[in-house]
Protein backbone atom coordinates (compact mmCIF):
# COMPACT_ATOMS: atom_id res chain seq x y z
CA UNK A 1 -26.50 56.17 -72.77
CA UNK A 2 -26.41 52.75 -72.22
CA UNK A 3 -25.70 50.40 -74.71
CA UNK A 4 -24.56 53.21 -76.84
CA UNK A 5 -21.05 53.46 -78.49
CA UNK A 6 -20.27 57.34 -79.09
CA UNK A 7 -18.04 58.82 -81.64
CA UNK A 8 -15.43 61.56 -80.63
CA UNK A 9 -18.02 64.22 -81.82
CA UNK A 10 -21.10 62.58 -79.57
CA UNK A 11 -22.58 60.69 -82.38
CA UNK A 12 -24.09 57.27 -82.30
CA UNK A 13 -22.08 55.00 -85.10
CA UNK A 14 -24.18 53.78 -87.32
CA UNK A 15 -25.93 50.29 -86.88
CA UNK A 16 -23.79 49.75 -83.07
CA UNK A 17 -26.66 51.20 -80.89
CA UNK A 18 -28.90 48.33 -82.63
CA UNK A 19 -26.36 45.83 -82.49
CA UNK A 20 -25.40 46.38 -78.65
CA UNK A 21 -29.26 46.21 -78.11
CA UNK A 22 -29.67 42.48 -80.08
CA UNK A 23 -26.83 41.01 -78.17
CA UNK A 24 -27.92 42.05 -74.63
CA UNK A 25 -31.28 40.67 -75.85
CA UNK A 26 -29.80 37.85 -77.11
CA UNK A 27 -30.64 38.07 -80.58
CA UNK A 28 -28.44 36.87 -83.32
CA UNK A 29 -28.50 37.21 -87.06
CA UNK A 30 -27.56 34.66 -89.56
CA UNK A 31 -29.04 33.70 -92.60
CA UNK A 32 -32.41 33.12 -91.53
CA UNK A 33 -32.97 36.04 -90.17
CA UNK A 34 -33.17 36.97 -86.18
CA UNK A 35 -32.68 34.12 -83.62
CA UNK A 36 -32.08 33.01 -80.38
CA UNK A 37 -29.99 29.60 -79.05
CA UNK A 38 -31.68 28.11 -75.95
CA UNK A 39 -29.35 26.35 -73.60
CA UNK A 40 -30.49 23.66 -71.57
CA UNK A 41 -29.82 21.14 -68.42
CA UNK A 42 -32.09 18.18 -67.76
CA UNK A 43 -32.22 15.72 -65.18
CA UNK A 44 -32.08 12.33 -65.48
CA UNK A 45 -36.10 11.79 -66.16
CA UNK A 46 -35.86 14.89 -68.66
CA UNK A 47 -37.13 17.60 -66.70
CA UNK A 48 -35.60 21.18 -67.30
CA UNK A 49 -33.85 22.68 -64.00
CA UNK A 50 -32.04 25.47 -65.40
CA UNK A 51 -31.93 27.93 -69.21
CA UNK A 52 -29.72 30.04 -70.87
CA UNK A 53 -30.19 32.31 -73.77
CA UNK A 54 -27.61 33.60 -75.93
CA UNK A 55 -27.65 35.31 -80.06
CA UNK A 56 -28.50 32.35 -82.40
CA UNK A 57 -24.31 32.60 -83.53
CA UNK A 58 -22.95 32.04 -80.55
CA UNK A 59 -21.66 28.35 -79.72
CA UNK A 60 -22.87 25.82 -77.55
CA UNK A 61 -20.20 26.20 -75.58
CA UNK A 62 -21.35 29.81 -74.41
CA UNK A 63 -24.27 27.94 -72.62
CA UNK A 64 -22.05 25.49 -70.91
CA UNK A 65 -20.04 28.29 -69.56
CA UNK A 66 -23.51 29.63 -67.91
CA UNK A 67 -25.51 26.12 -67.14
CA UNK A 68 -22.03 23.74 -66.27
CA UNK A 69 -20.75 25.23 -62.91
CA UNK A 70 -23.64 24.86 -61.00
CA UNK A 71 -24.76 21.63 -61.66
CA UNK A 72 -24.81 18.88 -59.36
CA UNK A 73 -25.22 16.07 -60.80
CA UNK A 74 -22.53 13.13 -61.04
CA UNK A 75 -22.75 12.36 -64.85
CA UNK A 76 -22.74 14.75 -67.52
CA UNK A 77 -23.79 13.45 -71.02
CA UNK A 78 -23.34 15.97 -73.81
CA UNK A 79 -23.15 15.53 -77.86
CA UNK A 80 -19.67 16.35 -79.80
CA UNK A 81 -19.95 20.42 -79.48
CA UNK A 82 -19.19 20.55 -75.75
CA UNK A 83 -15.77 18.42 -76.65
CA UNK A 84 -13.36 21.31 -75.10
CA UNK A 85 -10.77 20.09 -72.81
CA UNK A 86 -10.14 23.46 -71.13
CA UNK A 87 -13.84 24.84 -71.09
CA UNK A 88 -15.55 21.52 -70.23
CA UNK A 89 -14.00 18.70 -69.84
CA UNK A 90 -10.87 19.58 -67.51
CA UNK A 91 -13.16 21.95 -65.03
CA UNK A 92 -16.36 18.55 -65.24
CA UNK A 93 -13.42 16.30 -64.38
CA UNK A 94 -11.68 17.86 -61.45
CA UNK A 95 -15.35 18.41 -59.71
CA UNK A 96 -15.41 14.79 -60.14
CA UNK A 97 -18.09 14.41 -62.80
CA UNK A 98 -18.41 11.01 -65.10
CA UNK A 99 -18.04 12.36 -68.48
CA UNK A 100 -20.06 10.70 -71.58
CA UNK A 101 -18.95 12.89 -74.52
CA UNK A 102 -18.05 11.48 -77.57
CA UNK A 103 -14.87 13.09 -79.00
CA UNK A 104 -14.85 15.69 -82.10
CA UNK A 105 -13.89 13.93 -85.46
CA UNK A 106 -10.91 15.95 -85.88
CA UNK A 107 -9.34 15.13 -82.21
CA UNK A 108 -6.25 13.47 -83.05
CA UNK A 109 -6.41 11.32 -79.60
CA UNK A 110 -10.61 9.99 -79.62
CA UNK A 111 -11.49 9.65 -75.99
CA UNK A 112 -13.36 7.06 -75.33
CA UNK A 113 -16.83 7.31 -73.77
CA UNK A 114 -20.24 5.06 -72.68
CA UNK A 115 -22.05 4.59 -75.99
CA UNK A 116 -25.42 2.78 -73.89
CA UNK A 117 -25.11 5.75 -71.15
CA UNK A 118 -24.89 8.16 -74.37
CA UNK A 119 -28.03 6.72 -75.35
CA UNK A 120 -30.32 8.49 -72.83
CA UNK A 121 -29.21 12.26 -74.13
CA UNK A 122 -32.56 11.29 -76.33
CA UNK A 123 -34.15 13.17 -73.29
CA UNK A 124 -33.16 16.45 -73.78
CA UNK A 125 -33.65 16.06 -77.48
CA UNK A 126 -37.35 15.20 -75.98
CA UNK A 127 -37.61 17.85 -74.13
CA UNK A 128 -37.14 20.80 -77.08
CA UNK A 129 -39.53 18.28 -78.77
CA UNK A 130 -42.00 19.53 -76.39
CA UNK A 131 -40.64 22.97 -76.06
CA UNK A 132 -40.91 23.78 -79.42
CA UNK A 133 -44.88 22.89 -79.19
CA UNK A 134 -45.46 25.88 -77.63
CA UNK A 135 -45.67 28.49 -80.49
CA UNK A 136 -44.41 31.57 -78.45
CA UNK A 137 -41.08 29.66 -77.58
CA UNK A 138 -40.93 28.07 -81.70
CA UNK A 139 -41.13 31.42 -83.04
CA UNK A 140 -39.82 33.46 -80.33
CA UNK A 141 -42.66 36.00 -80.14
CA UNK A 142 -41.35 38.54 -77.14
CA UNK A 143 -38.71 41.26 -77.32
CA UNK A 144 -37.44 40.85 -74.47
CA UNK A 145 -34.95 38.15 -73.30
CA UNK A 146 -36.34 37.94 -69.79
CA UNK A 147 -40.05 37.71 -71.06
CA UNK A 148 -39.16 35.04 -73.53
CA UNK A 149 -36.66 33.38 -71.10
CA UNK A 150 -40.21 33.81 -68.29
CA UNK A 151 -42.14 31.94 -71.10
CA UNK A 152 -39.46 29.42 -71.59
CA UNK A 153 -39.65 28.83 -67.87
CA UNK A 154 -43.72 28.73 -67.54
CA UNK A 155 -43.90 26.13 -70.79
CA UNK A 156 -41.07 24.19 -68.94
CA UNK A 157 -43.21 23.70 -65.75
CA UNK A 158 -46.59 22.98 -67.76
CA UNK A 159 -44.57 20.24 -69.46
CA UNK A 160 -42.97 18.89 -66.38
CA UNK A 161 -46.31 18.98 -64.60
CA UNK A 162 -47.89 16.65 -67.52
């Protein structure tokens, strides 16, 4: 029973079986309807090397806590959402990664950052550009998280081939 969350008496609670299934398929619900948040890495000429899925409510941050530790590269540039000094920035720093992430409006100290190195994030923004072409991957037509995650991966290399 798998995925299941039992009552005393054996029974299922209602809508919990359904729910445990959408999160380990990384479906989310919000006001739309059913979606899905693609993480992403890319390199410094825009091609994809790594993905993450997770439920279209879950924050960005979620993905950096998959995609983050195992990159190699010596800069990270990320927009304002990935502006966590404990999740992000602190661990990125003590690797010994060049940070360009512009600080949250609300951050009482603003940290300052590369605004012409920020500039060439445009290439991830690029790349869902092209991702989102694909009309499997726009509208999210399998199921399953690891066929949708296999298409991801297959309209990833077609792209990076052209």
């Amino acid at each position: 029973m798998s995925g299941l969350i039992s009552t005393r008496r054996g029974r299922v609670k209602r809508g919990q079986a359904t729910k445990d299934v959408r999160e380990q398929e990384s479906i989310g619900r919000s006001k739309g309807g059913l979606t899905t948040k693609i993480h992403a890495v890319c390199d410094a000429l825009g091609n994809p090397p790594g993905f993450h899925l997770t439920p279209g409510q879950a924050h960005d941050l979620d993905g950096a806590d998959a995609l983050l530790p195992g990159i190699d590269a010596d800069t990270i540039i990320a927009d304002k959402a990935f502006d966590a000094d404990e999740r992000v920035i602190e661990p990125l720093r003590k690797a010994g990664k060049t940070l360009v992430i512009p600080s949250k409006s609300n951050r009482t100290a603003p940290r300052a950052y590369d605004e012409d190195l920020y500039k060439a994030r445009h290439l991830i923004e690029n790349f869902f550009a092209r991702l989102k072409q694909f009309c499997a991957i726009a509208t999210r037509y399998d199921k399953r998280a690891a066929n949708f995650l296999g298409a991801i991966y297959l309209a990833a290399a077609i792209t990076w081939l052209n």
